[in-house]
C-alpha atoms as a PDB file:
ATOM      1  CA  UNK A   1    -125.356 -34.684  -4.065  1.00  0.00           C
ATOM      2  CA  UNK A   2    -127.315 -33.474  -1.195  1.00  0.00           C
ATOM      3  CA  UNK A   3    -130.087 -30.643  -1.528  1.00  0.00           C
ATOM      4  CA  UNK A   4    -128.457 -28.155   1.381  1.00  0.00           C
ATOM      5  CA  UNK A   5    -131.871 -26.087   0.760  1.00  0.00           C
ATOM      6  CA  UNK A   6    -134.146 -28.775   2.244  1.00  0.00           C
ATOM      7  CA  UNK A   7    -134.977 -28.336   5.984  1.00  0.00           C
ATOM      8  CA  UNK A   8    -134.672 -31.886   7.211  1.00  0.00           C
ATOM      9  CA  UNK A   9    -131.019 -31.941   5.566  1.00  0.00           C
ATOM     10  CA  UNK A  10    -128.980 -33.111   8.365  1.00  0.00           C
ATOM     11  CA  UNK A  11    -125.616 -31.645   6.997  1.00  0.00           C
ATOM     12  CA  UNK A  12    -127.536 -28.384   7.336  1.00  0.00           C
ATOM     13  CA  UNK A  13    -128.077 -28.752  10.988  1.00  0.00           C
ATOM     14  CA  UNK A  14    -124.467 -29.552  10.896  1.00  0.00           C
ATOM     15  CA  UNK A  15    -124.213 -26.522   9.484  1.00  0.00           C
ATOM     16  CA  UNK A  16    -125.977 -24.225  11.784  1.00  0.00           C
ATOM     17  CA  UNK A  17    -124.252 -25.771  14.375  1.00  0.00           C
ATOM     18  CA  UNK A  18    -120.620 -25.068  13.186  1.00  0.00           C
ATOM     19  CA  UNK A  19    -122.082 -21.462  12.571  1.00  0.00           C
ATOM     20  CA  UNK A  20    -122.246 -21.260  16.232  1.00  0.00           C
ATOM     21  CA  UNK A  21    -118.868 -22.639  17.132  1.00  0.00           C
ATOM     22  CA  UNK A  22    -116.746 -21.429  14.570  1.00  0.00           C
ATOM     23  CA  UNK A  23    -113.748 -23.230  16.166  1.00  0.00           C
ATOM     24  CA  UNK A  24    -114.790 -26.540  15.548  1.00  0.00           C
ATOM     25  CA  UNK A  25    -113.963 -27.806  11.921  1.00  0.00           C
ATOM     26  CA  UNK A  26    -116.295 -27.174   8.918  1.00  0.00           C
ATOM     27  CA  UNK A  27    -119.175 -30.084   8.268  1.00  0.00           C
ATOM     28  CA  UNK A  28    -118.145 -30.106   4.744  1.00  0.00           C
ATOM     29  CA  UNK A  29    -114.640 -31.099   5.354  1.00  0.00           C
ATOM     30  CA  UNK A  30    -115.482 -33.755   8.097  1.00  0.00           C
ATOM     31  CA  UNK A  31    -118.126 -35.093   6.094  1.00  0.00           C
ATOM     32  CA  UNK A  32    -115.620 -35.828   2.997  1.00  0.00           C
ATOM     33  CA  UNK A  33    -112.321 -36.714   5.440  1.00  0.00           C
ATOM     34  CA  UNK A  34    -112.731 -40.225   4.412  1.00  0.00           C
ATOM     35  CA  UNK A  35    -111.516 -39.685   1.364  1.00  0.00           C
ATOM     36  CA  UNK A  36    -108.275 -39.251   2.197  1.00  0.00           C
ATOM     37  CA  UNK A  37    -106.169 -42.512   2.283  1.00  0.00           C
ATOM     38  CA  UNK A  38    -105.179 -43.451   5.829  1.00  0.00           C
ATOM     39  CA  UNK A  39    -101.929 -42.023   7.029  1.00  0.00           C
ATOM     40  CA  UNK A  40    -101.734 -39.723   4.130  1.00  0.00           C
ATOM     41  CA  UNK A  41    -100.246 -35.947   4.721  1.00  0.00           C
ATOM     42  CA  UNK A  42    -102.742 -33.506   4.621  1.00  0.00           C
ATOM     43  CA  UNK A  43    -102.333 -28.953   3.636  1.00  0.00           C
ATOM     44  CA  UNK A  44    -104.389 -26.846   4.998  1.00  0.00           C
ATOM     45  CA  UNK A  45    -103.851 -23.532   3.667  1.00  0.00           C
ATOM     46  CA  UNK A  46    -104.962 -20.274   5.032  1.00  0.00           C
ATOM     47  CA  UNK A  47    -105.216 -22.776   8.518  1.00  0.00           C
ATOM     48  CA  UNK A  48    -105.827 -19.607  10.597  1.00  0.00           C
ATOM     49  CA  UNK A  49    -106.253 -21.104  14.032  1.00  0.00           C
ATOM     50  CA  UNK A  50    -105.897 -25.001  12.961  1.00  0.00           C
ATOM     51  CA  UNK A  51    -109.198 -26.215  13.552  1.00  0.00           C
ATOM     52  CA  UNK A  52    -109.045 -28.806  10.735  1.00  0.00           C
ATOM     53  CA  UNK A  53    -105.116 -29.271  11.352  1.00  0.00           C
ATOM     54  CA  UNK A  54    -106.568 -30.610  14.703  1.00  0.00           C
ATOM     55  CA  UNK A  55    -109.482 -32.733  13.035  1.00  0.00           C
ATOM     56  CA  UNK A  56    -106.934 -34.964  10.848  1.00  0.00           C
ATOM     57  CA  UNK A  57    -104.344 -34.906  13.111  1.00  0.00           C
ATOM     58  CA  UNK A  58    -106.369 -36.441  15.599  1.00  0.00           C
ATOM     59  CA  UNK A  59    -107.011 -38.871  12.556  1.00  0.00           C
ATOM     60  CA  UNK A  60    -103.132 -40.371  12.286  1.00  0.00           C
ATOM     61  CA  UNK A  61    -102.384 -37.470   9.580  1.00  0.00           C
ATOM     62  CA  UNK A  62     -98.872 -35.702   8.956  1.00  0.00           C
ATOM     63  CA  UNK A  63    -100.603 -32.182   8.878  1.00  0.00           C
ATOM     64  CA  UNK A  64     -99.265 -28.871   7.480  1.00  0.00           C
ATOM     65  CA  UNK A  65    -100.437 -25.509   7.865  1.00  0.00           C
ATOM     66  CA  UNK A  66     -99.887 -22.102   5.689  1.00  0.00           C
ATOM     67  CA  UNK A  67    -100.836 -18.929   6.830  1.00  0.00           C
ATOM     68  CA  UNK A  68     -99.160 -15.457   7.595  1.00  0.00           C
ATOM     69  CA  UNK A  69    -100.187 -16.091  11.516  1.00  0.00           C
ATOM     70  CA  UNK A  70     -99.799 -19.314  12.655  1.00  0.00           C
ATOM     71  CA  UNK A  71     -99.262 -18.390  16.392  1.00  0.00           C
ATOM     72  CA  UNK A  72    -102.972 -19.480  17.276  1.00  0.00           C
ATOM     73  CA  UNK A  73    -102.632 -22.845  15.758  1.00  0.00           C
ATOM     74  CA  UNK A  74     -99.048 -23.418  17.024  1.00  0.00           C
ATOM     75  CA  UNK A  75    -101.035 -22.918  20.280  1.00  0.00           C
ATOM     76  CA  UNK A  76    -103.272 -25.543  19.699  1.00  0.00           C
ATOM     77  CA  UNK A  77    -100.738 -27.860  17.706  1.00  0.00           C
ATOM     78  CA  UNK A  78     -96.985 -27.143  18.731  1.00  0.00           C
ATOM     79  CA  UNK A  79     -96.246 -30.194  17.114  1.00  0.00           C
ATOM     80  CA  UNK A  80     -97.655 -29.441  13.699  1.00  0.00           C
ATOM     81  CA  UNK A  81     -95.342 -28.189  10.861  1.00  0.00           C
ATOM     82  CA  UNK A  82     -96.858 -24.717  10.267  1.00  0.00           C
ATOM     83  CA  UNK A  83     -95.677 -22.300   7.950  1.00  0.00           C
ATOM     84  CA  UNK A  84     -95.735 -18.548   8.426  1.00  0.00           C
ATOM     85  CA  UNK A  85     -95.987 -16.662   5.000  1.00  0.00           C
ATOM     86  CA  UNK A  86     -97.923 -13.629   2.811  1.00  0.00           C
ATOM     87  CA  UNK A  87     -98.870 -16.296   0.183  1.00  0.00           C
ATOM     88  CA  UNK A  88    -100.786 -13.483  -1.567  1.00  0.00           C
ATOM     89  CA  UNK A  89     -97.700 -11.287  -1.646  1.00  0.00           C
ATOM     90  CA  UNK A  90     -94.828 -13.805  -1.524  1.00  0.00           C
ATOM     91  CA  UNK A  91     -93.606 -16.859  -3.316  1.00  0.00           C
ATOM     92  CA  UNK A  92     -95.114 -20.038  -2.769  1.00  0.00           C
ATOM     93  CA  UNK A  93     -93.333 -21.469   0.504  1.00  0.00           C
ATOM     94  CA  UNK A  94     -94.249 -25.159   0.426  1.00  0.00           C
ATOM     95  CA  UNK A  95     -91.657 -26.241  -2.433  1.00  0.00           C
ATOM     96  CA  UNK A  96     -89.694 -29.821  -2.665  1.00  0.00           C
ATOM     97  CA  UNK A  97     -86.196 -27.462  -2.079  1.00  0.00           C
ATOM     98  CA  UNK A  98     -85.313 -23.809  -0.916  1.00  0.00           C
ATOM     99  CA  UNK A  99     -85.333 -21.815  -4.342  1.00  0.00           C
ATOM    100  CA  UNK A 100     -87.091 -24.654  -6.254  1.00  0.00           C
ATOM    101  CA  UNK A 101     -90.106 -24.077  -8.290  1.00  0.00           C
ATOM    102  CA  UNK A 102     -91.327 -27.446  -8.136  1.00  0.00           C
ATOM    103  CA  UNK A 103     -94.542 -27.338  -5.623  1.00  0.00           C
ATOM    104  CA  UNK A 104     -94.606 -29.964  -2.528  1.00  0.00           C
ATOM    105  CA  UNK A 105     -97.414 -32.239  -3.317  1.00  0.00           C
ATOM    106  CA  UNK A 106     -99.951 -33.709   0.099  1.00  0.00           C
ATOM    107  CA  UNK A 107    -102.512 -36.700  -0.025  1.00  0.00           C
ATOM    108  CA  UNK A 108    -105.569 -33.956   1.219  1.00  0.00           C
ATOM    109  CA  UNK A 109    -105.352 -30.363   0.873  1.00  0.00           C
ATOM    110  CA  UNK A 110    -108.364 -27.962   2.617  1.00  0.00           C
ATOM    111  CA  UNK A 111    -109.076 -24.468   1.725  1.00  0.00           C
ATOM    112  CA  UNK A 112    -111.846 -22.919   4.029  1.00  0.00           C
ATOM    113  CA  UNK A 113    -113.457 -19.160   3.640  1.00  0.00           C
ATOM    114  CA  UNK A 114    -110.111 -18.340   1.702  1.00  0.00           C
ATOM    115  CA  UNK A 115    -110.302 -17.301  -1.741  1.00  0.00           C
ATOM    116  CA  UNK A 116    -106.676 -15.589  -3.694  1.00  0.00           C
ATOM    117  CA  UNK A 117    -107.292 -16.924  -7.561  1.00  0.00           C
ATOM    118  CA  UNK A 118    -103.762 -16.064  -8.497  1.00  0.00           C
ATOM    119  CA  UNK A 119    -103.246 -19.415  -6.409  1.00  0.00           C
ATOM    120  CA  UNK A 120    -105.310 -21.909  -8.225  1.00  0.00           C
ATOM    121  CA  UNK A 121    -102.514 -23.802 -10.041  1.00  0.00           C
ATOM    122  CA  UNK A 122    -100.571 -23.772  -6.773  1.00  0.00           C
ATOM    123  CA  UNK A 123    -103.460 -24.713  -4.846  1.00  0.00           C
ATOM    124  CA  UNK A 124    -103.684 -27.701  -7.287  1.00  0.00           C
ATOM    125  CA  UNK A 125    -100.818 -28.723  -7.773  1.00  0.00           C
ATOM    126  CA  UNK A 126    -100.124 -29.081  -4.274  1.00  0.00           C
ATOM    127  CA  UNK A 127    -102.640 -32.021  -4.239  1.00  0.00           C
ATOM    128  CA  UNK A 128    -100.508 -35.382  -5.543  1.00  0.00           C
ATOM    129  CA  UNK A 129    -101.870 -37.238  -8.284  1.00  0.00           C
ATOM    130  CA  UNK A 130    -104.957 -39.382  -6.715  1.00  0.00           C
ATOM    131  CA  UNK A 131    -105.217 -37.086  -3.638  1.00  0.00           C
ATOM    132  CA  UNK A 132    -108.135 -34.793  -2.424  1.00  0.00           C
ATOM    133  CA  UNK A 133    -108.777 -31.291  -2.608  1.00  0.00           C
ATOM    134  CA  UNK A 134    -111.914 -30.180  -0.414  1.00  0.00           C
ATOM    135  CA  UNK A 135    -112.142 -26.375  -1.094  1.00  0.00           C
ATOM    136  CA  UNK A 136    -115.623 -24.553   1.007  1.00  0.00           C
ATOM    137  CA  UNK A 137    -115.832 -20.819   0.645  1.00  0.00           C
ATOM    138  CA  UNK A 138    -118.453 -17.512  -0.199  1.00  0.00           C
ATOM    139  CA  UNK A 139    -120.106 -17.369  -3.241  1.00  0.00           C
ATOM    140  CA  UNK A 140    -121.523 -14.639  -5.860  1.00  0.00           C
ATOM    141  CA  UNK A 141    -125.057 -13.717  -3.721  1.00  0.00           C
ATOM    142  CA  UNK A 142    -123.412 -13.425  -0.581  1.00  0.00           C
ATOM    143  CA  UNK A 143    -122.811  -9.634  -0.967  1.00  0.00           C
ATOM    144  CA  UNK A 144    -126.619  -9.243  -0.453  1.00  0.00           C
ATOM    145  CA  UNK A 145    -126.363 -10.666   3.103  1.00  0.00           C
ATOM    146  CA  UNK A 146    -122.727  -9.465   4.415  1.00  0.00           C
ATOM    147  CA  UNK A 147    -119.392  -9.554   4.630  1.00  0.00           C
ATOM    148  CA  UNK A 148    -117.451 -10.813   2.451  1.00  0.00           C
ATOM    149  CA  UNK A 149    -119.088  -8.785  -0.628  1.00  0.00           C
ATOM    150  CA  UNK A 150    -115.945  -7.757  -2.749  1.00  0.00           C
ATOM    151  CA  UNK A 151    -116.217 -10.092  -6.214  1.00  0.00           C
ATOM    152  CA  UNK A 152    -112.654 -10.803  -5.581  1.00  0.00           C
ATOM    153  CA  UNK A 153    -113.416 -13.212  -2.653  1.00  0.00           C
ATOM    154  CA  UNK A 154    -116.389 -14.684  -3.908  1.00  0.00           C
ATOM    155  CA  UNK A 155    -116.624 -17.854  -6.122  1.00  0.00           C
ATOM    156  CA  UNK A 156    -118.774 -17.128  -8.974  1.00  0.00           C
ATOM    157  CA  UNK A 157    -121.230 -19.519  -9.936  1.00  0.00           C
ATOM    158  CA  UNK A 158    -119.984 -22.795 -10.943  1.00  0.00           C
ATOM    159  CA  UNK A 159    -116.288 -21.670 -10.582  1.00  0.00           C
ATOM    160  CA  UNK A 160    -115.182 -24.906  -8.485  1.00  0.00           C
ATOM    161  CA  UNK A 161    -116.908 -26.882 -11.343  1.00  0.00           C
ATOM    162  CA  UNK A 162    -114.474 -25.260 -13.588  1.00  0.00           C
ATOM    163  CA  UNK A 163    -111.584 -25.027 -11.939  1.00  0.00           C
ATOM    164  CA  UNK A 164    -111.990 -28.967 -11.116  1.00  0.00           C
ATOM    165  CA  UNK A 165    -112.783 -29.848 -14.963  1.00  0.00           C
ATOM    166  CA  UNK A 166    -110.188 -32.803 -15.445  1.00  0.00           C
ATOM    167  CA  UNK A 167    -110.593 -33.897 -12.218  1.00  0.00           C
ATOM    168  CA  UNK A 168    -113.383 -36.567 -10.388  1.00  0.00           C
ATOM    169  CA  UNK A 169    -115.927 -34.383  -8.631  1.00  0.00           C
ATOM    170  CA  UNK A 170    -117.258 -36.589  -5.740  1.00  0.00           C
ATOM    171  CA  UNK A 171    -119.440 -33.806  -4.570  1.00  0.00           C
ATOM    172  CA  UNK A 172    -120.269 -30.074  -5.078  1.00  0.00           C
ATOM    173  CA  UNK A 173    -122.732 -27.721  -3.169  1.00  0.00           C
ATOM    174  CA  UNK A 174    -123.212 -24.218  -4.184  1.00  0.00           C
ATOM    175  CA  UNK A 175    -126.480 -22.410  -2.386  1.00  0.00           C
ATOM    176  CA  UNK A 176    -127.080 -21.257   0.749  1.00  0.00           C
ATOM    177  CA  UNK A 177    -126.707 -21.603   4.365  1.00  0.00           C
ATOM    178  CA  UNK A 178    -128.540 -19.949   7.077  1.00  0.00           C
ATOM    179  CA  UNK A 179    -127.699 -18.621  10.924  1.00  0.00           C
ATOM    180  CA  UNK A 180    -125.835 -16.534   9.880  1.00  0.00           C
ATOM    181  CA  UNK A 181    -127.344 -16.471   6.321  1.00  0.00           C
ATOM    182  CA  UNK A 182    -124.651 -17.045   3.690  1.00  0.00           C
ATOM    183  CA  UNK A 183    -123.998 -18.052   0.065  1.00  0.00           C
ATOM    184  CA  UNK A 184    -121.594 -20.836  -0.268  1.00  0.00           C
ATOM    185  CA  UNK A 185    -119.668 -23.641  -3.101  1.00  0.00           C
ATOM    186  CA  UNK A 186    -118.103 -26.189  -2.056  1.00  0.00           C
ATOM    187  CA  UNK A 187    -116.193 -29.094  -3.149  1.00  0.00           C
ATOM    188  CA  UNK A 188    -114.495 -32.530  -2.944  1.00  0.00           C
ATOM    189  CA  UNK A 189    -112.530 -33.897  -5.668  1.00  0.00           C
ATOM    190  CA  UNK A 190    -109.723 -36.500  -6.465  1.00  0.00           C
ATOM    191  CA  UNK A 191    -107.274 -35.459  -8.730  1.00  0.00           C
ATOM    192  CA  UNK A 192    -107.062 -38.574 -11.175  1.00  0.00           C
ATOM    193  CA  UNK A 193    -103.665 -40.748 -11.353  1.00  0.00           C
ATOM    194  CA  UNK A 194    -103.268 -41.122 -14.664  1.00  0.00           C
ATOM    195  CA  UNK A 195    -105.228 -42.024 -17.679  1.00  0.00           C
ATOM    196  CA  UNK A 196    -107.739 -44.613 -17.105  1.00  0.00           C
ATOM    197  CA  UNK A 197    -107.146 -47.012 -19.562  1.00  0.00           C
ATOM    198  CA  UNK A 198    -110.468 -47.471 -21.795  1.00  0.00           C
ATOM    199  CA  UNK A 199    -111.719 -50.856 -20.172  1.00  0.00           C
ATOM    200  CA  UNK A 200    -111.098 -49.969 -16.791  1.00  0.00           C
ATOM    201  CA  UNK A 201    -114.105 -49.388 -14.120  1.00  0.00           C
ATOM    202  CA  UNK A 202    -115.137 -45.770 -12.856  1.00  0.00           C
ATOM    203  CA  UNK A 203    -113.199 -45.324  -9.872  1.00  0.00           C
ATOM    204  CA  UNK A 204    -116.003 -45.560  -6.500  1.00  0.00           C
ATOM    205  CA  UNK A 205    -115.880 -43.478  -4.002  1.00  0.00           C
ATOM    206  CA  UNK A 206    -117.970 -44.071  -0.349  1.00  0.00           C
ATOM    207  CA  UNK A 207    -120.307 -41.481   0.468  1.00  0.00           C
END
């Protein structure tokens, strides 16, 4: 994992960078893109304007986008399938059937600066069995610095840890980031396939 406090980190100039263009997709979810299995469909929920709709779709991704406004990113990607709904308020929208309860499932799903915990097992069970979840957002510490400060949208420490337990953490961040400064976790895991039966390897995963 890399140290995000140390100076000469180049993910944080990465990160300073996106600070300053806030339309261009998130370091973090760039840097762990690759993980995703060529071709496969990719969530992004809460996509506000579709910056990271773009990024994969650009990539040879089926992309899909939740959000109660979509009419920026239908802007930028008229061709995407983008879903308008209250996801905090409403049922879940992205189902295998209208009325169904069983949840559709995508190769990648992204979560960015979005945090509703009621969602979790939605928000995991929308990633299929050896797919991706890369999840970035505030953390506990960040009410010292700005907005958001509420505990409700702010990871506590370690939370993505948890939440990810059963699953294979490639890489996790929680600390700072500065201009401006913040306090953020963030994530990239593969939900695991199946049991591993005893004698097989650890599954690899580039870097």
């Amino acid at each position: 994992m890399s140290n995000p406090a140390n100076p000469a980190n180049p993910e944080k100039a990465a990160d300073r960078a996106h600070a300053n263009s806030p339309d261009a997709p998130s370091p973090w979810v760039v840097r762990w893109s690759h993980l995703a299995a060529p071709g496969a469909s990719v969530l992004d929920i809460a996509c506000g304007g579709g910056r990271h709709l773009d990024w994969f779709a650009q990539r040879g991704h089926p992309v899909t986008g939740v959000d109660r406004d979509t009419a920026a990113a239908r802007l930028r990607l008229p061709g995407a399938e983008l879903v308008t709904a209250d996801i905090e308020a409403g049922p879940w929208p992205l189902t295998l059937a209208e009325g169904a309860a069983a949840t559709r499932q995508f190769g990648l799903v992204v979560v960015t600066n979005y945090l509703w915990r009621p969602l979790w097992p939605r928000i995991l069970d929308s990633v299929a069995p050896g797919g991706v979840l890369i999840y970035e957002t505030f953390a506990t510490g960040n009410e010292t610095v700005g907005r958001p400060s509420r505990p409700d949208f702010l990871l506590q420490s370690g939370e993505l840890l948890r939440v990810c337990a059963d699953w294979h953490v490639v890489a996790y961040e929680n600390g700072t980031l500065a201009a401006p400064t913040r306090f953020v976790q963030r994530i990239a895991a593969v939900r695991k396939a199946g049991v591993k039966a005893f004698d097989a390897p650890n599954p690899s995963y580039p870097l």
